[in-house]
N, C-alpha and C. Protein backbone atom coordinates (compact mmCIF):
# COMPACT_ATOMS: atom_id res chain seq x y z
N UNK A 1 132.84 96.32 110.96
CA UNK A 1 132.07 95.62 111.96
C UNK A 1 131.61 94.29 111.35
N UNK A 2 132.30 92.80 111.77
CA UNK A 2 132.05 91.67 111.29
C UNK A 2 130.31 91.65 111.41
N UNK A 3 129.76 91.91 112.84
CA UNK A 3 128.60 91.91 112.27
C UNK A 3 127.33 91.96 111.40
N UNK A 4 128.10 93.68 111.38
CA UNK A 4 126.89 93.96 110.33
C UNK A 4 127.01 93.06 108.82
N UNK A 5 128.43 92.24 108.48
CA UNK A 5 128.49 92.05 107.49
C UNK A 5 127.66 90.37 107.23
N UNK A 6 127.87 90.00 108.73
CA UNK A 6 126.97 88.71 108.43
C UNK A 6 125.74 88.98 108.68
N UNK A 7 125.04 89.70 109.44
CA UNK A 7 123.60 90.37 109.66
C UNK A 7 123.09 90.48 107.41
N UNK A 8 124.06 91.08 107.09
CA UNK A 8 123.87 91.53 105.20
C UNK A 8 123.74 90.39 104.60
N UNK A 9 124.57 89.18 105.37
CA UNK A 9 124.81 87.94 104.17
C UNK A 9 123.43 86.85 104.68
N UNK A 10 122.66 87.29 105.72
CA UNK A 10 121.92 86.48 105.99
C UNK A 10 120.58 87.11 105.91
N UNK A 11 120.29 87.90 105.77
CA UNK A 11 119.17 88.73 105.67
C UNK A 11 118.51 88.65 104.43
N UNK A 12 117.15 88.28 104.80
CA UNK A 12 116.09 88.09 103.73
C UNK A 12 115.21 88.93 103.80
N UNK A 13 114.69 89.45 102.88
CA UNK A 13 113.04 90.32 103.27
C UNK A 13 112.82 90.49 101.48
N UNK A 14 111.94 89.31 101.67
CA UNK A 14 111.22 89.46 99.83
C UNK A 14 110.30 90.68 100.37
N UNK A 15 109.95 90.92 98.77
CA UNK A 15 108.54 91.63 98.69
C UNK A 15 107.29 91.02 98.51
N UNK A 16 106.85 90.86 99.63
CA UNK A 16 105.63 90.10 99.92
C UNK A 16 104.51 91.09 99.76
N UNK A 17 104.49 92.08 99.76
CA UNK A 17 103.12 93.19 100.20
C UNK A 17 102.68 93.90 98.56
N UNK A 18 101.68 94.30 97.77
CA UNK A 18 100.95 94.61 97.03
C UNK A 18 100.91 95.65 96.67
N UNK A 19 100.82 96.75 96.53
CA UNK A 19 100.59 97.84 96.21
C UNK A 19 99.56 97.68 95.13
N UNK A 20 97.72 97.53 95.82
CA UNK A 20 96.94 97.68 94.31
C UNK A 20 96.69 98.52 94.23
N UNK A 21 97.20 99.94 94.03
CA UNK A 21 96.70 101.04 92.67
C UNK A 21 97.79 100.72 91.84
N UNK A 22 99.25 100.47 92.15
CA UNK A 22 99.73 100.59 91.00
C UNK A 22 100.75 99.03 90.40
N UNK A 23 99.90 97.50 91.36
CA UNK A 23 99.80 96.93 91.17
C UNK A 23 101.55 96.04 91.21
N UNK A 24 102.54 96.70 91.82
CA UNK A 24 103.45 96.00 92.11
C UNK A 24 104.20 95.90 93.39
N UNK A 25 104.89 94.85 93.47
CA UNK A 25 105.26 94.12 94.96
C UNK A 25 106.15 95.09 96.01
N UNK A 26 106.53 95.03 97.02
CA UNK A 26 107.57 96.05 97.81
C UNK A 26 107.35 95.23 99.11
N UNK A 27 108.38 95.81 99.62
CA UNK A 27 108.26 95.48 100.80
C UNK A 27 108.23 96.62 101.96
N UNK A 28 108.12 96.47 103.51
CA UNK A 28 108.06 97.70 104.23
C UNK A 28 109.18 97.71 105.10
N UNK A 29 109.11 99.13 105.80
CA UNK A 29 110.30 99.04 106.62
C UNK A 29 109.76 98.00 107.81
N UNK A 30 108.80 97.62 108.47
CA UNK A 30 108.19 96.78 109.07
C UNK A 30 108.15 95.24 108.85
N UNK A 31 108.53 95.30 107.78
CA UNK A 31 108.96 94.21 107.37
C UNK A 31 110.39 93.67 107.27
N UNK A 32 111.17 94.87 107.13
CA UNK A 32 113.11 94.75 107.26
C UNK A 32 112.98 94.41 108.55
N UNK A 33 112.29 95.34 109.66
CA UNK A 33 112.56 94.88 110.84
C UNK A 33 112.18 93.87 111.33
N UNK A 34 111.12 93.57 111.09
CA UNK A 34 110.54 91.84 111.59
C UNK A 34 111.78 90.67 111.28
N UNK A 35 111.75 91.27 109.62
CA UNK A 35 113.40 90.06 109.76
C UNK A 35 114.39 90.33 110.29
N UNK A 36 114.79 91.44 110.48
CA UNK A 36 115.76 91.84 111.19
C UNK A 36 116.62 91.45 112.75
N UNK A 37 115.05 91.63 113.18
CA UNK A 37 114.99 91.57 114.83
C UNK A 37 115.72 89.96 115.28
N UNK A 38 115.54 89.08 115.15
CA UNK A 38 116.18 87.43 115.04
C UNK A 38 117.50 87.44 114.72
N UNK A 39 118.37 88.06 114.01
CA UNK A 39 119.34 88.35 113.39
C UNK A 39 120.19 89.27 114.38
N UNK A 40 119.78 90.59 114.64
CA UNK A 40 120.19 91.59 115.46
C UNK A 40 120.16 90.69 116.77
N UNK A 41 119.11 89.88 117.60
CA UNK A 41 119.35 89.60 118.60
C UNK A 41 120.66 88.14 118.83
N UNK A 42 120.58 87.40 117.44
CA UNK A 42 122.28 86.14 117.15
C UNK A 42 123.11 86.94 117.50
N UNK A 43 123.00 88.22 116.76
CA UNK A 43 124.42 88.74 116.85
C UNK A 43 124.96 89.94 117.49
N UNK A 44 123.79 90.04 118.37
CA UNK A 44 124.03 90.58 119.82
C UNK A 44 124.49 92.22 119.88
N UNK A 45 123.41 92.79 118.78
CA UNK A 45 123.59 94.41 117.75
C UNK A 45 121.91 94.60 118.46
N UNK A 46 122.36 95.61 118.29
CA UNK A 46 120.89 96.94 118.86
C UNK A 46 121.06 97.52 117.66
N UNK A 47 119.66 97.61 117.09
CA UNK A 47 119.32 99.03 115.70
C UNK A 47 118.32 99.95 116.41
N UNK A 48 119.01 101.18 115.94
CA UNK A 48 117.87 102.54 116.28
C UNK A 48 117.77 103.74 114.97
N UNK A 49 116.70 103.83 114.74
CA UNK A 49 116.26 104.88 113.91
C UNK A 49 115.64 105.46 114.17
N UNK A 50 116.25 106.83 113.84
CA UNK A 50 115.78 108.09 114.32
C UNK A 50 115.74 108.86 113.35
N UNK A 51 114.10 109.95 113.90
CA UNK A 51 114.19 111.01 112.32
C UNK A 51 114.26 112.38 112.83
N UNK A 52 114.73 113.33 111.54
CA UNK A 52 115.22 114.24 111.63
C UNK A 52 114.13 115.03 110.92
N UNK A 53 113.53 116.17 111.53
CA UNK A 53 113.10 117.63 109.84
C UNK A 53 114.15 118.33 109.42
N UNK A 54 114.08 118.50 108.12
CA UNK A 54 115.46 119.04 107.41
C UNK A 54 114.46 119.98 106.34
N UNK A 55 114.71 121.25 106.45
CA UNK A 55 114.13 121.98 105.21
C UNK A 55 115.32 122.38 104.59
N UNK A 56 115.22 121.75 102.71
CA UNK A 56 116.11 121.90 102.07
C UNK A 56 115.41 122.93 100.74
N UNK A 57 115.36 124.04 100.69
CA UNK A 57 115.17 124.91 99.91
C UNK A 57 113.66 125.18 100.33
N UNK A 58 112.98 124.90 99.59
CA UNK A 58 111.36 125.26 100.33
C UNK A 58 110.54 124.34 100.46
N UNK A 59 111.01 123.12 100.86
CA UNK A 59 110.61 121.85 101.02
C UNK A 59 110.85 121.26 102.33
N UNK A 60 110.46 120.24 102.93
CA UNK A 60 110.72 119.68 104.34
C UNK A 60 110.75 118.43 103.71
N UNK A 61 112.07 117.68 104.53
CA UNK A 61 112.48 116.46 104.40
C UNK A 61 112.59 115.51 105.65
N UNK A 62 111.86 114.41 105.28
CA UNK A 62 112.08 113.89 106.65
C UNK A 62 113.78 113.06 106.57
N UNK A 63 114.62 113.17 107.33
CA UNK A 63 115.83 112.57 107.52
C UNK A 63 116.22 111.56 108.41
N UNK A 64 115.86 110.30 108.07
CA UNK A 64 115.65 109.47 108.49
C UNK A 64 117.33 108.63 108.84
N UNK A 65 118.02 108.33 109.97
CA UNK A 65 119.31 107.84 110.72
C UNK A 65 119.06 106.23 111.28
N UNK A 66 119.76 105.19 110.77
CA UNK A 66 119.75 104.16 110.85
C UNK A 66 120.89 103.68 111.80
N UNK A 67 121.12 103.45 112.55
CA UNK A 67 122.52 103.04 113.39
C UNK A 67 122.45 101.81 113.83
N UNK A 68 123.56 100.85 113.85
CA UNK A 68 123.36 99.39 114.26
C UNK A 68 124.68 99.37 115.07
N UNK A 69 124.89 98.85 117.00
CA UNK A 69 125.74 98.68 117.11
C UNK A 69 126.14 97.84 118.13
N UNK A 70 127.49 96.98 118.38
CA UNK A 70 127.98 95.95 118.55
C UNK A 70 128.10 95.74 120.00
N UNK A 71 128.34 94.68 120.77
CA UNK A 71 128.65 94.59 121.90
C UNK A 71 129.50 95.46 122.61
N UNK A 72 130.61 95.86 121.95
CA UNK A 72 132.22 96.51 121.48
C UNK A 72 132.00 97.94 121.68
N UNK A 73 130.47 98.45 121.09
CA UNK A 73 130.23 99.63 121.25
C UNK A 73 130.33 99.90 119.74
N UNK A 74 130.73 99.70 118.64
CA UNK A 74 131.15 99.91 117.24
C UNK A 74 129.79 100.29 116.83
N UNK A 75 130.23 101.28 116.21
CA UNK A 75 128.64 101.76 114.77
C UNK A 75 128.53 101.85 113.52
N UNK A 76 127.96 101.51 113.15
CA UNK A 76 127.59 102.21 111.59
C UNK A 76 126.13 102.33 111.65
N UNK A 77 126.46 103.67 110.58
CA UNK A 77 125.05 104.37 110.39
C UNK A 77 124.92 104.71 108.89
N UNK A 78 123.58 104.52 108.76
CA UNK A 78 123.42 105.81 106.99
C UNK A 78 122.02 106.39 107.45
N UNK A 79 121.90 107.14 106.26
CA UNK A 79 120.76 108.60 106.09
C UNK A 79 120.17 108.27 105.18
N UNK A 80 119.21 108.04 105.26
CA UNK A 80 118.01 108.56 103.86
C UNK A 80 117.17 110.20 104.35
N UNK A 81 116.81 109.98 103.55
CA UNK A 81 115.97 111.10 103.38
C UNK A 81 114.46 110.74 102.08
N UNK A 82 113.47 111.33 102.86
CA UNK A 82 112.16 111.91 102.13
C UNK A 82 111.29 112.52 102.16
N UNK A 83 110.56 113.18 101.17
CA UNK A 83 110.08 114.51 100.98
C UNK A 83 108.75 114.31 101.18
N UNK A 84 108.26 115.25 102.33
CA UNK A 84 106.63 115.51 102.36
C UNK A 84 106.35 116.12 101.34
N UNK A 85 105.17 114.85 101.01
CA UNK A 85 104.48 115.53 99.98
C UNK A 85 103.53 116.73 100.51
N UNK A 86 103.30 117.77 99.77
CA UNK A 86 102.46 118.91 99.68
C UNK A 86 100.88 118.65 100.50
N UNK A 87 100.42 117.84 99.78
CA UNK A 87 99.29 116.91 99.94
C UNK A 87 98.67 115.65 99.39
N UNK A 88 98.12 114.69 100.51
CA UNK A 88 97.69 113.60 99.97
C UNK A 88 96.45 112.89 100.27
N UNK A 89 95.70 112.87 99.21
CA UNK A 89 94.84 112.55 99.58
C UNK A 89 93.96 111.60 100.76
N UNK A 90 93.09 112.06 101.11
CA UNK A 90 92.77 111.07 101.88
C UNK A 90 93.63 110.92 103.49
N UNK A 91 95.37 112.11 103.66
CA UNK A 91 95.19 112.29 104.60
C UNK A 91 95.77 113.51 105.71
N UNK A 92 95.72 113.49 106.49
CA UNK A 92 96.11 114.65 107.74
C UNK A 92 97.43 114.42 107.01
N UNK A 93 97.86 116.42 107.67
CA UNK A 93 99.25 116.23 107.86
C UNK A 93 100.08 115.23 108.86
N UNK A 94 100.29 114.69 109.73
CA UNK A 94 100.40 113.72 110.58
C UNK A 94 100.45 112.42 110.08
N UNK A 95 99.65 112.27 109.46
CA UNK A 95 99.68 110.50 108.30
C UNK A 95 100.37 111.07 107.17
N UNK A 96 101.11 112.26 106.69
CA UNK A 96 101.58 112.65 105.68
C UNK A 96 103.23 112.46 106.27
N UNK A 97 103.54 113.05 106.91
CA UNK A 97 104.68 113.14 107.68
C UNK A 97 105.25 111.70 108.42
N UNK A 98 104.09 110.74 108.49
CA UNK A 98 104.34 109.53 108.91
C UNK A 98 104.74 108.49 107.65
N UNK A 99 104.38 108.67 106.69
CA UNK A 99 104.02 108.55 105.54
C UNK A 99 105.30 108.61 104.99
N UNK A 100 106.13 109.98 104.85
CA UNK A 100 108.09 110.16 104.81
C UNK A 100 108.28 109.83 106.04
N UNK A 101 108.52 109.45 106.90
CA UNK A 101 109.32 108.81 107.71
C UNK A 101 109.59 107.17 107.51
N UNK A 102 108.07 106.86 107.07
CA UNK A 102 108.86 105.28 107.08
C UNK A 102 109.17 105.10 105.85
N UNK A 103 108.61 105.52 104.85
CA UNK A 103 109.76 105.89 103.73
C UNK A 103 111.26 105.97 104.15
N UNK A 104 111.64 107.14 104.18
CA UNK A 104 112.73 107.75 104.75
C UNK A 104 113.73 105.80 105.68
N UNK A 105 112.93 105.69 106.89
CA UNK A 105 113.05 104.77 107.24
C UNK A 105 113.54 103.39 106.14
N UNK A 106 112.85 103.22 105.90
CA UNK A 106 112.61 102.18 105.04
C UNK A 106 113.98 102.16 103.80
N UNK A 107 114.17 103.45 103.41
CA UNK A 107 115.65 103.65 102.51
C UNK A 107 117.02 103.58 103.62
N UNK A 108 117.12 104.21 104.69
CA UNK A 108 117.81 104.07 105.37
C UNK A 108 118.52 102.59 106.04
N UNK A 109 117.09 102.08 106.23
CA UNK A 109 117.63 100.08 106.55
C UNK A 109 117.77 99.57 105.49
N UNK A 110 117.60 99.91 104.36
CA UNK A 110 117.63 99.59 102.52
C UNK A 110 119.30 99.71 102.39
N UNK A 111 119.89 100.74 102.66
CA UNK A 111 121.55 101.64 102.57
C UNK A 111 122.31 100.58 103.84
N UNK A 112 121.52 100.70 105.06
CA UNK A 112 122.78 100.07 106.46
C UNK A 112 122.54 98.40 105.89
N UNK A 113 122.28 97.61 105.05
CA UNK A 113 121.83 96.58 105.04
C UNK A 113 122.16 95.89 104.00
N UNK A 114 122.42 96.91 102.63
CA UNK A 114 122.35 96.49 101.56
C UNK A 114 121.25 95.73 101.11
N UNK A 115 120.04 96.25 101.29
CA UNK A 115 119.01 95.51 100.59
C UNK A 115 119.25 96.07 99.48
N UNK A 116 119.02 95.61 97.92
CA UNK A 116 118.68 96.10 96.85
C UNK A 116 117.39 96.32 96.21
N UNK A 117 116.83 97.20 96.43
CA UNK A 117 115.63 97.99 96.13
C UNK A 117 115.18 98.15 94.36
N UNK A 118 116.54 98.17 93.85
CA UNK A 118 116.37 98.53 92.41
C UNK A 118 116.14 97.50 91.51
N UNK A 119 115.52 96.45 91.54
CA UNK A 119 115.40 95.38 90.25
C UNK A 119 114.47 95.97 89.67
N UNK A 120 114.10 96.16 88.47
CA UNK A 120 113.40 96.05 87.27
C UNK A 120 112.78 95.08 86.52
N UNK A 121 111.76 94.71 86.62
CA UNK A 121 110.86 94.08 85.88
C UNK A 121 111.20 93.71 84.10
N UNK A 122 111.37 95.23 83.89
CA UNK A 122 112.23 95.44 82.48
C UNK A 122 112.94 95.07 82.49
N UNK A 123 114.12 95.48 83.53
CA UNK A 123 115.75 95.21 83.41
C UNK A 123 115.82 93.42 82.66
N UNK A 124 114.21 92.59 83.54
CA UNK A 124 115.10 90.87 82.71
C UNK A 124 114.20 90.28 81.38
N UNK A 125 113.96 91.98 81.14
CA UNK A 125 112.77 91.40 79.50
C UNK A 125 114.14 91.58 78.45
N UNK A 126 113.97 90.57 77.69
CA UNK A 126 115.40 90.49 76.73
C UNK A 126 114.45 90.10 75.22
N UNK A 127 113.24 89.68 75.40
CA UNK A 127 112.62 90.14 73.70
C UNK A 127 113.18 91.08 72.74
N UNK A 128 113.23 90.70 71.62
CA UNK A 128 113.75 91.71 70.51
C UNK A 128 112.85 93.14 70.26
N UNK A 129 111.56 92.79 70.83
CA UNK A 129 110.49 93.50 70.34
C UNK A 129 110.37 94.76 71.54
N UNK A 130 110.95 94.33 73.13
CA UNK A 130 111.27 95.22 73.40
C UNK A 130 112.30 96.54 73.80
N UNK A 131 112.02 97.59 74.13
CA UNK A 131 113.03 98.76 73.80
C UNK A 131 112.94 99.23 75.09
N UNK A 132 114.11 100.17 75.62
CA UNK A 132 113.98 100.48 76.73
C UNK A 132 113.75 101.73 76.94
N UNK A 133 112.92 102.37 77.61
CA UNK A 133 112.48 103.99 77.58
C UNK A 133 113.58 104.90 77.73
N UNK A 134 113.97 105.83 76.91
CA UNK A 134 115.19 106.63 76.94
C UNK A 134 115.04 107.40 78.43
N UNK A 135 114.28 108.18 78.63
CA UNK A 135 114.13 108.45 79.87
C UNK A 135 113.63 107.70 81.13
N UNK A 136 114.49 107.85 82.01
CA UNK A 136 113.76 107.00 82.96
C UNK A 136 114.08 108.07 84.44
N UNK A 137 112.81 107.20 85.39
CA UNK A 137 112.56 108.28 86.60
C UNK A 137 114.05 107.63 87.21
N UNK A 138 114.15 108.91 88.53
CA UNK A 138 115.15 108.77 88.88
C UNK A 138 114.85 107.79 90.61
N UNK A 139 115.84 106.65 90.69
CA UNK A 139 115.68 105.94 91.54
C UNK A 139 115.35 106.43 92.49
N UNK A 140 114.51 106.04 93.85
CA UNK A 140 114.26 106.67 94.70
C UNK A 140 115.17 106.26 96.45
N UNK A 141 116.69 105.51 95.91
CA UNK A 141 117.55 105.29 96.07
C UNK A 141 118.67 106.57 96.52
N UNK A 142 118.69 106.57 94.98
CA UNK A 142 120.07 107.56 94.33
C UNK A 142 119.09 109.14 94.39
N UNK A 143 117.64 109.46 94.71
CA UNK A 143 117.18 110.77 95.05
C UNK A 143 117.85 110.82 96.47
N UNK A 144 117.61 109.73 97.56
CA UNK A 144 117.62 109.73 99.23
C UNK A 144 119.40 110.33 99.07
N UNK A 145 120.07 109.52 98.18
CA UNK A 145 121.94 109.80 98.59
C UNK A 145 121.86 111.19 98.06
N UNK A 146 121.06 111.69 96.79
CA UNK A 146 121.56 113.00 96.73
C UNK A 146 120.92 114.15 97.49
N UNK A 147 120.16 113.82 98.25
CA UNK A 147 119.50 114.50 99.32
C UNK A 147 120.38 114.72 100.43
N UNK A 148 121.57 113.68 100.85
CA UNK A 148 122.34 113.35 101.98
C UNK A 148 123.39 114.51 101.39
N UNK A 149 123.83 114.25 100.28
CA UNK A 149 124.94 114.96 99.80
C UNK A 149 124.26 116.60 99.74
N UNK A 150 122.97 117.02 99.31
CA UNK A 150 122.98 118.62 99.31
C UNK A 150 122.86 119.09 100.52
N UNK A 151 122.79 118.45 101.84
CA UNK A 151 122.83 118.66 103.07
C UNK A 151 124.06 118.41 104.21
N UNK A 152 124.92 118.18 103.22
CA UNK A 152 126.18 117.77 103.91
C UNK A 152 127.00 119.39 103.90
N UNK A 153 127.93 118.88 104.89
CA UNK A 153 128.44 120.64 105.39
C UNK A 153 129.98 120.32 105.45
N UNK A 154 130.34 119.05 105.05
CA UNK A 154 132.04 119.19 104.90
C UNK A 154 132.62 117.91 103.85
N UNK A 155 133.57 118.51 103.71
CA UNK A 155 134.35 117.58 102.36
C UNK A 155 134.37 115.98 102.73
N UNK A 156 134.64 115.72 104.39
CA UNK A 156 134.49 114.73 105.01
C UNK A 156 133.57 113.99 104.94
N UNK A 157 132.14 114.44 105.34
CA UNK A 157 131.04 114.14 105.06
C UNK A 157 130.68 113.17 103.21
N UNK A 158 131.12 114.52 102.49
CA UNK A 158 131.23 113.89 101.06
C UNK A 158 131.96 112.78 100.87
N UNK A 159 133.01 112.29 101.17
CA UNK A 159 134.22 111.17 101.51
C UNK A 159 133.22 110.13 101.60
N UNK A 160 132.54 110.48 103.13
CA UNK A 160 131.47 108.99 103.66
C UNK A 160 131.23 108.92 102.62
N UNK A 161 130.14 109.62 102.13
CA UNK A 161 128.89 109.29 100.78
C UNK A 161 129.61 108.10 99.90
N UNK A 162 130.71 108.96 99.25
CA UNK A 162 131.37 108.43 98.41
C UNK A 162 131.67 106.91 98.73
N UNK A 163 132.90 106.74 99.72
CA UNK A 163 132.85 105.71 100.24
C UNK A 163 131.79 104.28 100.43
N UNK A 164 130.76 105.08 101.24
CA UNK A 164 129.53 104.26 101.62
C UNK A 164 128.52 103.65 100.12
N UNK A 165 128.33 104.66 98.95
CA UNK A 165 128.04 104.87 97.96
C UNK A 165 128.38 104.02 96.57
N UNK A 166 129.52 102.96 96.58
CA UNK A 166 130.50 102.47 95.81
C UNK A 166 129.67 102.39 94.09
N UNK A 167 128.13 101.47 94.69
CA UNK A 167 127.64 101.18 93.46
C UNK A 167 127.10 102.41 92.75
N UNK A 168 126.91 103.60 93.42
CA UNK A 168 126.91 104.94 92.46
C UNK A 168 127.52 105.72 91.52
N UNK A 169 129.23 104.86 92.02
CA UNK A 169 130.08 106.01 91.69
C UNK A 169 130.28 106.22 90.34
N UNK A 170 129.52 105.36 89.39
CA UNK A 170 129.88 105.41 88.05
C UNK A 170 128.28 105.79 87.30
N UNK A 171 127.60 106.50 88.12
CA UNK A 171 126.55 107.11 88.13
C UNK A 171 126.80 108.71 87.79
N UNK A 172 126.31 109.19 86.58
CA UNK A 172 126.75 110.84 86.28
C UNK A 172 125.59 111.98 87.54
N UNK A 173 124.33 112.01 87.54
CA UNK A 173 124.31 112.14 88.58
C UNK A 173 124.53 112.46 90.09
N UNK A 174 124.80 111.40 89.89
CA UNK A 174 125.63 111.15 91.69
C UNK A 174 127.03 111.85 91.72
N UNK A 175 127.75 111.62 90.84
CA UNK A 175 129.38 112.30 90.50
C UNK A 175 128.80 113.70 90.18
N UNK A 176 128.13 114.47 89.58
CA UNK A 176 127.92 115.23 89.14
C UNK A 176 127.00 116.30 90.54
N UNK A 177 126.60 115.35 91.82
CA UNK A 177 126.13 116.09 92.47
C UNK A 177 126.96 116.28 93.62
N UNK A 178 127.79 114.88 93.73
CA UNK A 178 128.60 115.37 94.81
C UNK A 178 129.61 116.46 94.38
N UNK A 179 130.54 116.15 93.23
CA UNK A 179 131.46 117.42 92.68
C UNK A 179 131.21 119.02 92.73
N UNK A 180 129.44 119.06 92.52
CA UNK A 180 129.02 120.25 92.50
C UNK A 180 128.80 120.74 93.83
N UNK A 181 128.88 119.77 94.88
CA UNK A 181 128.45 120.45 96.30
C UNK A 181 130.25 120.33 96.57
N UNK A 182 131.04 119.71 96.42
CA UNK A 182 132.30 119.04 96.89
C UNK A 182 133.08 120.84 96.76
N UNK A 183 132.84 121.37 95.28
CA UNK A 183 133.37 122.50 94.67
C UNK A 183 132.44 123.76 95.83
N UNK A 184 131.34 123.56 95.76
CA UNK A 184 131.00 124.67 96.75
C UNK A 184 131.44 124.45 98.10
N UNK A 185 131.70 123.66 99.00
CA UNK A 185 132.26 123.28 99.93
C UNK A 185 133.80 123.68 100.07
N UNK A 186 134.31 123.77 99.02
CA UNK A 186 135.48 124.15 99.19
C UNK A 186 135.71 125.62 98.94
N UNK A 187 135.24 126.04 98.12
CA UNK A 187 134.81 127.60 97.75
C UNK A 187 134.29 128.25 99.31
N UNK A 188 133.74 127.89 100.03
CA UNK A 188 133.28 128.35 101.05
C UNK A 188 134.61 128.58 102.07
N UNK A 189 135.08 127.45 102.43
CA UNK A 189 136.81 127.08 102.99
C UNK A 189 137.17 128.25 102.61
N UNK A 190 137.64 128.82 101.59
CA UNK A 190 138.65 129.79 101.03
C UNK A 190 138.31 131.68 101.77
C-alpha cells in the first residue's frame, strides 16, 4: 500500500511529554494520532484501533489492532499487546485497563508506522569510561511481538510476524520464540 509508505516517510511525532518520576521523554499514542490525523486525511486512509482481552496463561492482556485503509479498500494491520498490571497505585481497575490499552495502542501505531521507540540514551555514550550493562530489560517492543507470536494459532500467522518483524529477525529471543511456538504449531498439525 503506497500509502502507508508515504504516511511512514512523512510522519513526525518527537517525544515531547515528561515522564517526572522517572524523568525521561516519550511520547503518547495521542500524540501519534494528532500527527497522524493531517497525513491520513492527504492521503485519503481511515485508521481504526481496536482492543481485544486476551488471557494468556494467568494474566489478561490487552490486544490492541491497528488497521489503516485506502480508498481501494487495501489494509494493513499489526497487534500489540499489554499486560494489566495486578495493581496500581493510585488507581481503579478501569484507569488500570485504560492504562494497557493505550499502551497496547500506542505499540501498535509504533509497529503500523514504523515509529522507532528504541533509542537509547546509552546506545550514543561512546566515553571510554563507560560500559554497557550485561543485562538489559527486555524492550517493550520485542515483549508486544512476542506476545503476538504466543497467541498465534497457525504457521501462517507466524510467517506475518516474521515477515512484518524484519528488524527482529536477528534477535535470539524473537527466533527463539517464534521456532518454539512454530515447532508446537506443527506438532499439533500431526
Amino acid at each position: 500500500m503506497k500509502e502507508l509508505n508515504e504516511i511512514q516517510a512523512k510522519l513526525s511525532v518527537p517525544k515531547t511529554l515528561k515522564n517526572l518520576y522517572g524523568g525521561y521523554m516519550y511520547r503518547s499514542a495521542e500524540k501519534i494520532l494528532e500527527a497522524l490525523k493531517p497525513l491520513l486525511n492527504e492521503s485519503k486512509c481511515t485508521l481504526t484501533i481496536n482492543d481485544d482481552i486476551v488471557l494468556i496463561g494467568e494474566r489478561y492482556y490487552i490486544k490492541a489492532t491497528a488497521t489503516i485503509r485506502n480508498e481501494k479498500g487495501e489494509t494493513e494491520t499489526t497487534t500489540a499487546f499489554a499486560r494489566e498490571a495486578l495493581s496500581k497505585k493510585g488507581m481503579d481497575e478501569a484507569q488500570i485497563t485504560g492504562s494497557a490499552s493505550s499502551y497496547a495502542r500506542k505499540y501498535a501505531l509504533n509497529g503500523l508506522f514504523c515509529i522507532d521507540d528504541t533509542k537509547d540514551p546509552d546506545a550514543l555514550n561512546t566515553s571510554a569510561e563507560y560500559t554497557q550493562p550485561t543485562q538489559q530489560p527486555i524492550d517493550p517492543n520485542l515483549e508486544a511481538v512476542i506476545a503476538n507470536i504466543k497467541v498465534a494459532t497457525t504457521v501462517a500467522e507466524l510467517t506475518q510476524i516474521w515477515n512484518e518483524c524484519t528488524h527482529w529477525q536477528s534477535n535470539k529471543q524473537f527466533v527463539s520464540a517464534l521456532t518454539s511456538k512454530k515447532n508446537e504449531l506443527k506438532s499439533k498439525e500431526k
